[in-house]
Structures are given as C-alpha cells and as structure tokens.
PDB file of N, CA and C in Angstrom:
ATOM      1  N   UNK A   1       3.079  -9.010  -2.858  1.00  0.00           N
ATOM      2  CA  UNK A   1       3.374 -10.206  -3.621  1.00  0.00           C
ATOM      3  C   UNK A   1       3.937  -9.777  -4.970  1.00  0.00           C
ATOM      4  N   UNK A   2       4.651 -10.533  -5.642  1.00  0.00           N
ATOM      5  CA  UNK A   2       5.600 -10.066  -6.477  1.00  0.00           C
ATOM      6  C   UNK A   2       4.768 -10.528  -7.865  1.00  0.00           C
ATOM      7  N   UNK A   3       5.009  -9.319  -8.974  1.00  0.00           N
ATOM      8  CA  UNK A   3       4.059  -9.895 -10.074  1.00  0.00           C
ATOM      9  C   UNK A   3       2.680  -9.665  -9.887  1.00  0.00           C
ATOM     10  N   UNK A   4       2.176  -8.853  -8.957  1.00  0.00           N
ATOM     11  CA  UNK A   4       0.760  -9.061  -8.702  1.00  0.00           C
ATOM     12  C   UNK A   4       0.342  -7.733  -8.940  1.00  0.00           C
ATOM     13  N   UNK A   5      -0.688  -6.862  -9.677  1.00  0.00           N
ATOM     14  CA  UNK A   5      -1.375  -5.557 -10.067  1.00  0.00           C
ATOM     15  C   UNK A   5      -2.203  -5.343  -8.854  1.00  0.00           C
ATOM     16  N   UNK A   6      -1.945  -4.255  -8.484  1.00  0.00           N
ATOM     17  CA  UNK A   6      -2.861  -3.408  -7.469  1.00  0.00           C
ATOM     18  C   UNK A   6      -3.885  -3.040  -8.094  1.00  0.00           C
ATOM     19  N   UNK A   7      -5.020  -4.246  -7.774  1.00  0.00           N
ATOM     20  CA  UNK A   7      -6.224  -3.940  -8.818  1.00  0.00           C
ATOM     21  C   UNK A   7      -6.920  -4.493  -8.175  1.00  0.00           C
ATOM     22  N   UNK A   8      -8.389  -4.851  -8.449  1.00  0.00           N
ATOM     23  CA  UNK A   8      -9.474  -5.432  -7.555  1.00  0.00           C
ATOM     24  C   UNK A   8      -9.651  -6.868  -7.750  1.00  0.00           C
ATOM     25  N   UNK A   9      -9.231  -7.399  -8.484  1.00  0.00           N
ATOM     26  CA  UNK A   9      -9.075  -8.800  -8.756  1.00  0.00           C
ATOM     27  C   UNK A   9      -8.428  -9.338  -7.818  1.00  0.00           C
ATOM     28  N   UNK A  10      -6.766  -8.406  -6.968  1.00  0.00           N
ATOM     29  CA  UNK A  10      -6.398  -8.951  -6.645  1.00  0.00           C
ATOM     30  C   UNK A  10      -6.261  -8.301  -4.904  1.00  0.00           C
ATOM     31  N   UNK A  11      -7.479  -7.900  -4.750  1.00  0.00           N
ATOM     32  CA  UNK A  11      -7.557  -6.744  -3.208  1.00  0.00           C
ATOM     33  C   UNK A  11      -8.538  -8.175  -2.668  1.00  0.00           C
ATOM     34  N   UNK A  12      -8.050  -8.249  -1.489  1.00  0.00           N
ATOM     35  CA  UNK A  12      -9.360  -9.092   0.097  1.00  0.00           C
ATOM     36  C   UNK A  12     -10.696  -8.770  -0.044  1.00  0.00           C
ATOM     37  N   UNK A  13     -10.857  -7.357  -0.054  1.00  0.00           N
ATOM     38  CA  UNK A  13     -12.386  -6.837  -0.117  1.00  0.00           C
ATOM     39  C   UNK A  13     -13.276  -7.004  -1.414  1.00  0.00           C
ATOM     40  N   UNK A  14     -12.715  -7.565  -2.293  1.00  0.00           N
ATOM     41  CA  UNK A  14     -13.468  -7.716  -3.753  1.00  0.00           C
ATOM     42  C   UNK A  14     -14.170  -9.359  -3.391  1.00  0.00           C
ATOM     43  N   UNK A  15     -15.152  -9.485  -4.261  1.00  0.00           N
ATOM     44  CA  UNK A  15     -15.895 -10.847  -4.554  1.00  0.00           C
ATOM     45  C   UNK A  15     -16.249 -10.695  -5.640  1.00  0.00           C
ATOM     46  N   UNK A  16     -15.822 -11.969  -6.518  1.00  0.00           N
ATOM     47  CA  UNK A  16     -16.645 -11.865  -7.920  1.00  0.00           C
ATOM     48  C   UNK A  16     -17.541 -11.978  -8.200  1.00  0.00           C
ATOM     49  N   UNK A  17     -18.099 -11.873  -9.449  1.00  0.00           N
ATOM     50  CA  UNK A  17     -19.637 -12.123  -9.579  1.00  0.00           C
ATOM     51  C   UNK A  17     -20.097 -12.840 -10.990  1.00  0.00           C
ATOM     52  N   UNK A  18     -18.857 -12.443 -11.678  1.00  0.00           N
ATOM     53  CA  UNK A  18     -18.778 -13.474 -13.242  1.00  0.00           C
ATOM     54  C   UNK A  18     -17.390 -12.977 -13.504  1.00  0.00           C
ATOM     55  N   UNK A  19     -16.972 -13.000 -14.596  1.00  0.00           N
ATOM     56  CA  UNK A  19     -15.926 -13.391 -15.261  1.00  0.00           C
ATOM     57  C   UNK A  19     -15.410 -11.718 -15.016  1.00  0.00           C
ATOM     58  N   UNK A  20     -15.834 -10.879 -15.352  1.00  0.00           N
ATOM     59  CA  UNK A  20     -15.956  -9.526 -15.712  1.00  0.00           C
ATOM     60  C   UNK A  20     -15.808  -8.094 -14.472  1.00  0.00           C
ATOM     61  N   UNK A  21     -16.779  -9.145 -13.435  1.00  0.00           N
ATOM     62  CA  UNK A  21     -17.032  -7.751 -12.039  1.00  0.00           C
ATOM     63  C   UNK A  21     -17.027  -8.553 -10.955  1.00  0.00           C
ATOM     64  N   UNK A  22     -17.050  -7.670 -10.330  1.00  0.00           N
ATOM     65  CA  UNK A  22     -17.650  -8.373  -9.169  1.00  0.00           C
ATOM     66  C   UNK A  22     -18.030  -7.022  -7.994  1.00  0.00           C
ATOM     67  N   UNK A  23     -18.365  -7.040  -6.373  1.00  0.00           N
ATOM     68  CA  UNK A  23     -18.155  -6.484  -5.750  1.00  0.00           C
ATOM     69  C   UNK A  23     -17.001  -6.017  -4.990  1.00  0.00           C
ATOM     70  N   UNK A  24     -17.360  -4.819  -4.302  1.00  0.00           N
ATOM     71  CA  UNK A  24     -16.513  -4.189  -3.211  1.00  0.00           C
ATOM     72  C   UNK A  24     -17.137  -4.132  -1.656  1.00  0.00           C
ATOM     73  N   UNK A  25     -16.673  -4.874  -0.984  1.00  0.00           N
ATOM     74  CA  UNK A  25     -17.149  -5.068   0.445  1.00  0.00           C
ATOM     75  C   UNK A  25     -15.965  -4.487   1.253  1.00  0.00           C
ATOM     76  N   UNK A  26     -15.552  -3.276   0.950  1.00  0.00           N
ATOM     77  CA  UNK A  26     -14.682  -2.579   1.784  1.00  0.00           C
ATOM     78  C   UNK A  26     -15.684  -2.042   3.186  1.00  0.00           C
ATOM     79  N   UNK A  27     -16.671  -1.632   2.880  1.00  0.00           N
ATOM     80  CA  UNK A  27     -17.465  -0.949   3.731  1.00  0.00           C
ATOM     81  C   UNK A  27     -18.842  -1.810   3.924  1.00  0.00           C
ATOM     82  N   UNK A  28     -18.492  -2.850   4.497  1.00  0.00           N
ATOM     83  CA  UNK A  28     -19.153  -3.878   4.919  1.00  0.00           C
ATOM     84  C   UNK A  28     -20.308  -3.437   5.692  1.00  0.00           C
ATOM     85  N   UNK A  29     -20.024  -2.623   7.058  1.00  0.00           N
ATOM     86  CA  UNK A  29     -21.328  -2.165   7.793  1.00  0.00           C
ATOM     87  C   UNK A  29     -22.127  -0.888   7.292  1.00  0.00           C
ATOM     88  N   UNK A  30     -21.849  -0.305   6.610  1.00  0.00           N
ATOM     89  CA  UNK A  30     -22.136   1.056   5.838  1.00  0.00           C
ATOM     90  C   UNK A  30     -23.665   0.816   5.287  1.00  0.00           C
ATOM     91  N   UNK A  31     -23.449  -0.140   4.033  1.00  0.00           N
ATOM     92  CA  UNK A  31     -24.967  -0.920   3.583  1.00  0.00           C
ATOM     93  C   UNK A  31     -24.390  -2.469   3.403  1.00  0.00           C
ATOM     94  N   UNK A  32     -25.585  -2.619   2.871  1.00  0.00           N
ATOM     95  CA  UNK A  32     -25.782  -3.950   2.186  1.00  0.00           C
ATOM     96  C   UNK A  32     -25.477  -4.101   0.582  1.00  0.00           C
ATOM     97  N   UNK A  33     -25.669  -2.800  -0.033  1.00  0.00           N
ATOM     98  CA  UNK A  33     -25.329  -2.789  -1.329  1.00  0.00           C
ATOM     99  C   UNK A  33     -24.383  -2.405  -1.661  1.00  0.00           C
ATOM    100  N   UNK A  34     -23.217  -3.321  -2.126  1.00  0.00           N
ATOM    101  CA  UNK A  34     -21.713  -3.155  -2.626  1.00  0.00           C
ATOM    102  C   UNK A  34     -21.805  -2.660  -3.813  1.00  0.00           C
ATOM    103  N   UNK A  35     -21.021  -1.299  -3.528  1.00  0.00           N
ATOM    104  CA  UNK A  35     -20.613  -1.191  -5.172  1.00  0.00           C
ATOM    105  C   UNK A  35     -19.814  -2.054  -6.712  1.00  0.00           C
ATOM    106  N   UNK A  36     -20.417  -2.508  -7.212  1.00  0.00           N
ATOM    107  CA  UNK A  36     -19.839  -2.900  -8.034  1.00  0.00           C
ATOM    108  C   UNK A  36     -18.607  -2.423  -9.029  1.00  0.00           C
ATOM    109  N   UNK A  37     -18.142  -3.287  -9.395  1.00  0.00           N
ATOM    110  CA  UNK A  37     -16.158  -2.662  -9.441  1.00  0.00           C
ATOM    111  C   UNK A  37     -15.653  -3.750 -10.642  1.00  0.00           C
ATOM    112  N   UNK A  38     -15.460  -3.264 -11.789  1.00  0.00           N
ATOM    113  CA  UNK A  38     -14.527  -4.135 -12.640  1.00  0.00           C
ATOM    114  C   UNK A  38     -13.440  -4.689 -12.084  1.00  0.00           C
ATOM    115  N   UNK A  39     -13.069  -6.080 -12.743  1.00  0.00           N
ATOM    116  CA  UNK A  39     -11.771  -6.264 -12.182  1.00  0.00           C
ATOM    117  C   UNK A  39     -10.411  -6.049 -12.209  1.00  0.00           C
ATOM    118  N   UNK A  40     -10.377  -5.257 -13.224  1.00  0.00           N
ATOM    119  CA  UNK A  40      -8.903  -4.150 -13.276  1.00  0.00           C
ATOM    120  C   UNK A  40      -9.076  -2.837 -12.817  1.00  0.00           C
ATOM    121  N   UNK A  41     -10.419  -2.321 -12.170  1.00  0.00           N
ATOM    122  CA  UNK A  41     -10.478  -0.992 -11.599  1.00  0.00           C
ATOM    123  C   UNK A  41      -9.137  -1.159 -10.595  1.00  0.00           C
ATOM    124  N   UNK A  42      -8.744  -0.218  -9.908  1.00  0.00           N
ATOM    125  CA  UNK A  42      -8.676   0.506  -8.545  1.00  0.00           C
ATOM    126  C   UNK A  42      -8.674   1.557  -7.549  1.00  0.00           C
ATOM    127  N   UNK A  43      -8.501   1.453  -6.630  1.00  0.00           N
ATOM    128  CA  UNK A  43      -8.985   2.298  -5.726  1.00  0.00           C
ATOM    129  C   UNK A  43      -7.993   2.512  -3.798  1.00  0.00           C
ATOM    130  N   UNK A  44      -7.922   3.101  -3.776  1.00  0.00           N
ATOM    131  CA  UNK A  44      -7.056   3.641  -2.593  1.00  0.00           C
ATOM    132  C   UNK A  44      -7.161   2.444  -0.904  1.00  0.00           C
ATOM    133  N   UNK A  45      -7.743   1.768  -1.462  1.00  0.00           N
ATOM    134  CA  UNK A  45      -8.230   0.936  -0.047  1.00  0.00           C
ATOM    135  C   UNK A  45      -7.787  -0.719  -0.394  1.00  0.00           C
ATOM    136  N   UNK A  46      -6.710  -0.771  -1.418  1.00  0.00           N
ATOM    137  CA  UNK A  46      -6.641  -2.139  -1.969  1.00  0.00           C
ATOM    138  C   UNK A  46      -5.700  -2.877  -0.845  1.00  0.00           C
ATOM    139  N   UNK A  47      -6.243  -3.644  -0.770  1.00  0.00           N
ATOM    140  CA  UNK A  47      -5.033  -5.038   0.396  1.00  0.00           C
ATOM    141  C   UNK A  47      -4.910  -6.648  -0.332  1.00  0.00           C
ATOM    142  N   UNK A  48      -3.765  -6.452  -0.188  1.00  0.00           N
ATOM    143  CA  UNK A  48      -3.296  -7.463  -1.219  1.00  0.00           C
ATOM    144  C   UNK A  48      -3.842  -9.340  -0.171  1.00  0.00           C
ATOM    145  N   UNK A  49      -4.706 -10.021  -1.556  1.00  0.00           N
ATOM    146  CA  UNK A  49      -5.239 -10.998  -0.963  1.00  0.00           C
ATOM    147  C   UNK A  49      -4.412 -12.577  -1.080  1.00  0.00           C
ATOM    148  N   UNK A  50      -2.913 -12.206  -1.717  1.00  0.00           N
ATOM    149  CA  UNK A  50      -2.728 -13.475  -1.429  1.00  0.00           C
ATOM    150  C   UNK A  50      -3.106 -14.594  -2.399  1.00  0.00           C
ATOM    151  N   UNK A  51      -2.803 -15.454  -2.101  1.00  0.00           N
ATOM    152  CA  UNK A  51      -3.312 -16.948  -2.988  1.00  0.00           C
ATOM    153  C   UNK A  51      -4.754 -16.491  -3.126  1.00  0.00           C
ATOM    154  N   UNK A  52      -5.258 -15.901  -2.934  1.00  0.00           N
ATOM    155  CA  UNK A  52      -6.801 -15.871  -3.466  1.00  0.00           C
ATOM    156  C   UNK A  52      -6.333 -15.433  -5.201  1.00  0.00           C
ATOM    157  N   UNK A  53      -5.690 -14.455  -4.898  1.00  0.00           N
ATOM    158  CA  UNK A  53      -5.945 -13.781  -6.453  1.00  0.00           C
ATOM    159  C   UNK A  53      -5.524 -14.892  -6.923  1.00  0.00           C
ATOM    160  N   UNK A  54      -4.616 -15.665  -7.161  1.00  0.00           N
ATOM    161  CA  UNK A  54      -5.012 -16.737  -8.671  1.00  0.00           C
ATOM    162  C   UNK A  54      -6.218 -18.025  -8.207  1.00  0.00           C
ATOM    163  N   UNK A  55      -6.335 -17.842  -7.223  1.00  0.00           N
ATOM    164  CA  UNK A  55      -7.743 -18.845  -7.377  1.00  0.00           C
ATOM    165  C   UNK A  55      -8.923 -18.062  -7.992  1.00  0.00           C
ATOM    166  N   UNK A  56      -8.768 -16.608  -8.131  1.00  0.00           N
ATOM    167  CA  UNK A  56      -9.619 -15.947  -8.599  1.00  0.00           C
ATOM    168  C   UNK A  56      -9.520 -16.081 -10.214  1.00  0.00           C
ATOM    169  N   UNK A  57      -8.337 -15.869 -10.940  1.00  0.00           N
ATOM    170  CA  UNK A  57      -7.569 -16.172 -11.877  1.00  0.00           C
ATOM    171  C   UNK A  57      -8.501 -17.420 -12.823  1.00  0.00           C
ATOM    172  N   UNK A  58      -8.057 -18.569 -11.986  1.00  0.00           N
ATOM    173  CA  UNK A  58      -8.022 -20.097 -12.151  1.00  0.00           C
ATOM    174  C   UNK A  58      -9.694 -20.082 -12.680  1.00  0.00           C
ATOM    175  N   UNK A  59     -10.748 -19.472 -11.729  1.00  0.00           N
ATOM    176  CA  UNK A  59     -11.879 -19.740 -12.013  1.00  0.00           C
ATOM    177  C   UNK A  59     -12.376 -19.106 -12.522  1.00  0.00           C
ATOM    178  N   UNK A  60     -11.775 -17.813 -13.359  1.00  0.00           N
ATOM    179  CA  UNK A  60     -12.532 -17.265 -14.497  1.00  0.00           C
ATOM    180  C   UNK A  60     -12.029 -17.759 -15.892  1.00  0.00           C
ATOM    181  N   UNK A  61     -10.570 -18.564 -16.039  1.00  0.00           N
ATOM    182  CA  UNK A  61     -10.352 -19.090 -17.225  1.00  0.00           C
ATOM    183  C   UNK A  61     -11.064 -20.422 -17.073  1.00  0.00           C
ATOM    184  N   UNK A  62     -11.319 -20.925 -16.054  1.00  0.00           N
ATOM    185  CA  UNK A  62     -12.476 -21.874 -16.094  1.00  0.00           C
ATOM    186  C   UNK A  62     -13.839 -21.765 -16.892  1.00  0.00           C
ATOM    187  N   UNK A  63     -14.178 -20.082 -16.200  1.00  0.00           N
ATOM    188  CA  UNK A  63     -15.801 -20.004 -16.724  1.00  0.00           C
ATOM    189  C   UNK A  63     -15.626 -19.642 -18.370  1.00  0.00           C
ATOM    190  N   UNK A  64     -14.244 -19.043 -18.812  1.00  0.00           N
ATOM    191  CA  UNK A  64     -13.834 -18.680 -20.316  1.00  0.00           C
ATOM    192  C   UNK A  64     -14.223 -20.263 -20.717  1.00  0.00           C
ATOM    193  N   UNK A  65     -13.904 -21.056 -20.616  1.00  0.00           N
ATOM    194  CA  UNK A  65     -13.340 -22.149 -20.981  1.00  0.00           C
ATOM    195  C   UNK A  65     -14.894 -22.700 -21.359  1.00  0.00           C
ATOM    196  N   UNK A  66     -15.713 -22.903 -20.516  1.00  0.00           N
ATOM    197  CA  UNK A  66     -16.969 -23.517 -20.711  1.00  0.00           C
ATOM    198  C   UNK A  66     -18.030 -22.214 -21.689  1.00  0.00           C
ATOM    199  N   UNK A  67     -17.560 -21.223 -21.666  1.00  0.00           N
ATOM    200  CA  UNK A  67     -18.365 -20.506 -22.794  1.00  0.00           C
ATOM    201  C   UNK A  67     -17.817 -20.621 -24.030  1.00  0.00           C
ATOM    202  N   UNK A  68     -16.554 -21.214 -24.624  1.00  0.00           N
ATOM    203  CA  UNK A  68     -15.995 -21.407 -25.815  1.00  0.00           C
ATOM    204  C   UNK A  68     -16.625 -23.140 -25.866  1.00  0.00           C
ATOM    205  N   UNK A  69     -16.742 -23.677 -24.834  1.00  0.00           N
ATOM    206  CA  UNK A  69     -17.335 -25.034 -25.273  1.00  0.00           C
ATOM    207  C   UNK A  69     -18.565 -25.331 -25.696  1.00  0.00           C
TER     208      UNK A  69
END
C-alpha cells in the first residue's frame, strides 16, 4: 500500500493495547504470551494489513483526543 511504513502499526499480526503498544501474534501457537512491540518497531515478519492500519490510526487519535479533554 502506498504511503504506508513497514512498521507494526501497520503489519496483520500486531493488536493494540493503548495508544503506544500493543502485541505481536505472529507466533500464535508457540505461547499464549505475545511479545509486546511498540508501534513504530519492526521486524522481518511484517504483512501489510490494509485498511486496518488507519482504523488503527483513527482510534488512537481518538484515545489522544479524550486524554486532552
């Protein structure tokens, strides 16, 4: 996708967790405990997610938004 950083914000296997991190569920059956991963880290296993990343986007200037309020 064009315009888009090969970063974890914007990889399939990431889930957020606040504004800041979130997880890495690359290795889903491995454990249960995802490493946790900033969201401008990256890492060699990134797959680009598509319209997720700005819904990911959308709802952290959301959560900005209600901590300045």
């Amino acid at each position: 996708m064009k315009g888009v950083k090969e970063c974890c914000l914007s990889c399939t296997f990431f889930r957020l967790q606040d504004i800041g991190s979130g997880v890495c569920r690359v290795d889903r059956q491995a454990n249960a405990d995802y490493p946790t991963r900033q969201t401008d880290e990256q890492c060699g296993k990134w797959r680009d997610s598509g319209q997720q990343y700005f819904i990911r986007v959308g709802w952290i200037k959301a959560k900005k938004a209600e901590v300045v309020n």
